[in-house]
Protein backbone atom coordinates (compact mmCIF):
# COMPACT_ATOMS: atom_id res chain seq x y z
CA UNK A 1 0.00 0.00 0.00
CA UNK A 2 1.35 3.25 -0.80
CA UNK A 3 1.77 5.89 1.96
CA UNK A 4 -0.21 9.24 0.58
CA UNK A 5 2.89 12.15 -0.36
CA UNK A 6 1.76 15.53 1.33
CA UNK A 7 3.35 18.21 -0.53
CA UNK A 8 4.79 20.98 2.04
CA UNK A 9 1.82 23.69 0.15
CA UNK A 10 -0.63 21.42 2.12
CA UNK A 11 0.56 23.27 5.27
CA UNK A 12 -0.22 27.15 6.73
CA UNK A 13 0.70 28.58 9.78
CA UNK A 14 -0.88 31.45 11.47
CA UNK A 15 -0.52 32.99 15.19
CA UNK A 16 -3.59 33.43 17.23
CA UNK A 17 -3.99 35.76 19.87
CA UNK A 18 -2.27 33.27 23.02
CA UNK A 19 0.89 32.38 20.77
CA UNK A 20 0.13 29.23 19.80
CA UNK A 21 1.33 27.77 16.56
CA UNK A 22 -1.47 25.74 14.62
CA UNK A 23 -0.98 24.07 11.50
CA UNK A 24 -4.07 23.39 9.18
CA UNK A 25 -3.65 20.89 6.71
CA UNK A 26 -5.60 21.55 3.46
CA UNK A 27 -6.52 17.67 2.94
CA UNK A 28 -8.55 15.50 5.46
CA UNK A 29 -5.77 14.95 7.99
CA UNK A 30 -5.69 16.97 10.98
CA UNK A 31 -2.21 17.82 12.57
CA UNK A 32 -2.39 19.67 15.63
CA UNK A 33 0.32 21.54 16.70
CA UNK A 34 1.05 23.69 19.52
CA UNK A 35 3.88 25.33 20.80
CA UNK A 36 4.11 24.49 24.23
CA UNK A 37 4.20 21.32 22.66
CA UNK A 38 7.15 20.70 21.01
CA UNK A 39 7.32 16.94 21.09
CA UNK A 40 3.98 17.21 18.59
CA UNK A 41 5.49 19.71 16.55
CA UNK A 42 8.78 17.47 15.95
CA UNK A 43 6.74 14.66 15.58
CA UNK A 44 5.24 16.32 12.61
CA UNK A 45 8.74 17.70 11.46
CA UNK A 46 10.08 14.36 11.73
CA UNK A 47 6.75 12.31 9.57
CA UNK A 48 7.44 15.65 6.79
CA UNK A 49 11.67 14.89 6.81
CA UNK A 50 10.90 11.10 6.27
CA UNK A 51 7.81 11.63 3.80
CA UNK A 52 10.63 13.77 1.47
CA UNK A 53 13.49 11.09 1.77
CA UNK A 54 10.58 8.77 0.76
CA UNK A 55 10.15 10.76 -2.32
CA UNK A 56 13.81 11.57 -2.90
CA UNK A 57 14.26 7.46 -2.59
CA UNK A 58 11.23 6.78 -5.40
CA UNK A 59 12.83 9.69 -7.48
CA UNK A 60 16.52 8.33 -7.14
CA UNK A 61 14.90 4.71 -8.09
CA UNK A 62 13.01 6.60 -11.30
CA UNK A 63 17.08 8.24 -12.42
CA UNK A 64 18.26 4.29 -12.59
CA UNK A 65 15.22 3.22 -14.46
CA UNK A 66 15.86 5.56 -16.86
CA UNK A 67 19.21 4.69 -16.99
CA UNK A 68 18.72 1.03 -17.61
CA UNK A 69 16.40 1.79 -20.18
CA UNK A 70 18.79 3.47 -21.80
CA UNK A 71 21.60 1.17 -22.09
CA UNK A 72 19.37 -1.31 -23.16
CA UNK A 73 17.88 1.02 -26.13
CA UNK A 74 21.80 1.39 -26.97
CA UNK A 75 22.54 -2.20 -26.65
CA UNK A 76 19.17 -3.16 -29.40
CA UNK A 77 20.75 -0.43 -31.41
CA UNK A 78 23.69 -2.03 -31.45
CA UNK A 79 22.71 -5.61 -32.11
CA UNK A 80 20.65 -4.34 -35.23
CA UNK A 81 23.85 -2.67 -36.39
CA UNK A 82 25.77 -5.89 -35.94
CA UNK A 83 22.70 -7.98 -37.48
CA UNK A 84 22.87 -5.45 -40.40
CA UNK A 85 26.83 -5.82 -40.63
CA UNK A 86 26.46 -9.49 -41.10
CA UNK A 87 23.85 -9.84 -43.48
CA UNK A 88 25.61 -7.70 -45.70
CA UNK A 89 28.90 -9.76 -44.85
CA UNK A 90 31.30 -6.91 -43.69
CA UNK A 91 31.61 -8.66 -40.14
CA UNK A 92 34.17 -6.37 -38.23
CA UNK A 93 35.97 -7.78 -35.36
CA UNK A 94 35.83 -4.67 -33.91
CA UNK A 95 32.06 -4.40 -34.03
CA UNK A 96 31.90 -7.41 -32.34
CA UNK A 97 34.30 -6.48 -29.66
CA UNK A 98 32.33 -3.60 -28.67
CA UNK A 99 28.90 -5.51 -28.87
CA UNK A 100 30.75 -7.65 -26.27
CA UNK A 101 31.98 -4.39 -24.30
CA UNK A 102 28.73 -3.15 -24.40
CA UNK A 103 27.22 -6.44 -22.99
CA UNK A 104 29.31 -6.93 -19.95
CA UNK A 105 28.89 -2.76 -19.04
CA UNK A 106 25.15 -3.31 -18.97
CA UNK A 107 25.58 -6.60 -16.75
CA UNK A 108 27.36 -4.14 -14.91
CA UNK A 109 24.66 -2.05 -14.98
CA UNK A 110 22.01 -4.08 -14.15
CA UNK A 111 23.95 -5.70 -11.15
CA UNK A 112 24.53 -2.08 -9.45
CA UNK A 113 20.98 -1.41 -10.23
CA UNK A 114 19.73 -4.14 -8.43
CA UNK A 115 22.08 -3.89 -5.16
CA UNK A 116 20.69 -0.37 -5.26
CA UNK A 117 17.18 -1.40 -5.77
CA UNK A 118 17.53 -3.63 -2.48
CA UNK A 119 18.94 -1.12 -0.65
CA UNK A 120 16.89 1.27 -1.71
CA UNK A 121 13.24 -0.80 -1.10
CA UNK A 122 14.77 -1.96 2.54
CA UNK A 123 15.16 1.95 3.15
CA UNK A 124 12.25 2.61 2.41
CA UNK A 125 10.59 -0.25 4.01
CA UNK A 126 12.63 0.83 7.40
CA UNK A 127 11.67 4.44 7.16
CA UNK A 128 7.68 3.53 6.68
CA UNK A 129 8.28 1.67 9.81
CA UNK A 130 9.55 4.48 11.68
CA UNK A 131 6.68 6.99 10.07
CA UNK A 132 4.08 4.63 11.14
CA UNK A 133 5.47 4.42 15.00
CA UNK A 134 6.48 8.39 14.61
CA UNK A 135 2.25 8.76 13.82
CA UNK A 136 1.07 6.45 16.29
CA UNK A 137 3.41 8.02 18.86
CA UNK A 138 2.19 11.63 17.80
CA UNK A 139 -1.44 10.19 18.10
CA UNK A 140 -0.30 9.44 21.69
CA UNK A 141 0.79 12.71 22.20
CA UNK A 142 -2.24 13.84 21.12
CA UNK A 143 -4.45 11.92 23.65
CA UNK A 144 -2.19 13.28 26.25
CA UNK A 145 -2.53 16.83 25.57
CA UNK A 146 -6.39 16.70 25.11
CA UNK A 147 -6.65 14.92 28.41
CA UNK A 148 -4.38 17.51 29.72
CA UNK A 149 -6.47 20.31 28.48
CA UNK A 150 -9.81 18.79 29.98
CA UNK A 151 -8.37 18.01 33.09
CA UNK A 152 -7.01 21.52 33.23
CA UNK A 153 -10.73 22.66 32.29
CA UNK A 154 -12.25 20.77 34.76
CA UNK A 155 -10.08 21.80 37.79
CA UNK A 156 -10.82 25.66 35.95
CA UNK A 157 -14.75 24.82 36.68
């Protein structure tokens, strides 16, 4: 399942009167913050840092798609040259030496691709492990202070 990207323009912050800081999400999520609350407020600095690593990490895995892609388009071209060499029978060793060059680079290719894949999918499987304990920890948080506030309402009354 794929976590849902919040782009930073989702957030606004405004002062009211008391000095608190609020943060007003423009989708359905609601993210309280308040100031003399800072473990809420780095809880939601924290979920934003990994949500952008998350997207740098499916951007980064994009680049190498491309990139094998590419060298594969070069290596087809290549093969129809050599196929095109042959049926007209000028074979040219060197032709086929760089066919072969070409061939091991892109095993090359595709190996470091895939060791970065890995590493790449158990990053991001580690860091939606920490988001999803960082949001259950700020929904803790966020019991707390709510209890806090009515208990400090109730001794008011």
């Amino acid at each position: 399942k794929r976590i849902q990207e919040t782009p930073k323009s989702a957030f606004s912050t405004s002062s009211n009167w008391d000095g608190d800081l609020q943060m007003s999400k423009k989708t359905n999520l609601v993210t309280p913050a308040v100031r003399s609350s800072g473990e809420i407020i780095n809880g939601n600095s924290e979920i934003l840092n990994l949500r952008l690593q998350l997207e740098e990490k499916h951007f980064e895995l994009e680049q190498r798609n491309i990139l094998l892609i590419k060298a594969k388009h070069a290596i087809e071209a290549l093969k129809a040259e050599l196929n095109r060499a042959k049926s007209e029978k000028v074979f040219d060793v060197d032709l086929e030496e760089r066919v072969r060059k070409l061939r091991d680079a892109n095993d090359e290719i595709e190996v470091e691709y895939r060791e970065q894949l890995a590493k790449i999918e158990n990053e991001l499987f580690s860091m939606k492990l920490q988001l999803a304990a960082n949001e259950k920890d700020r929904g803790e948080l966020k019991d707390k202070l709510l209890q806090s506030e009515s208990l400090q309402r109730a001794s008011q009354d």
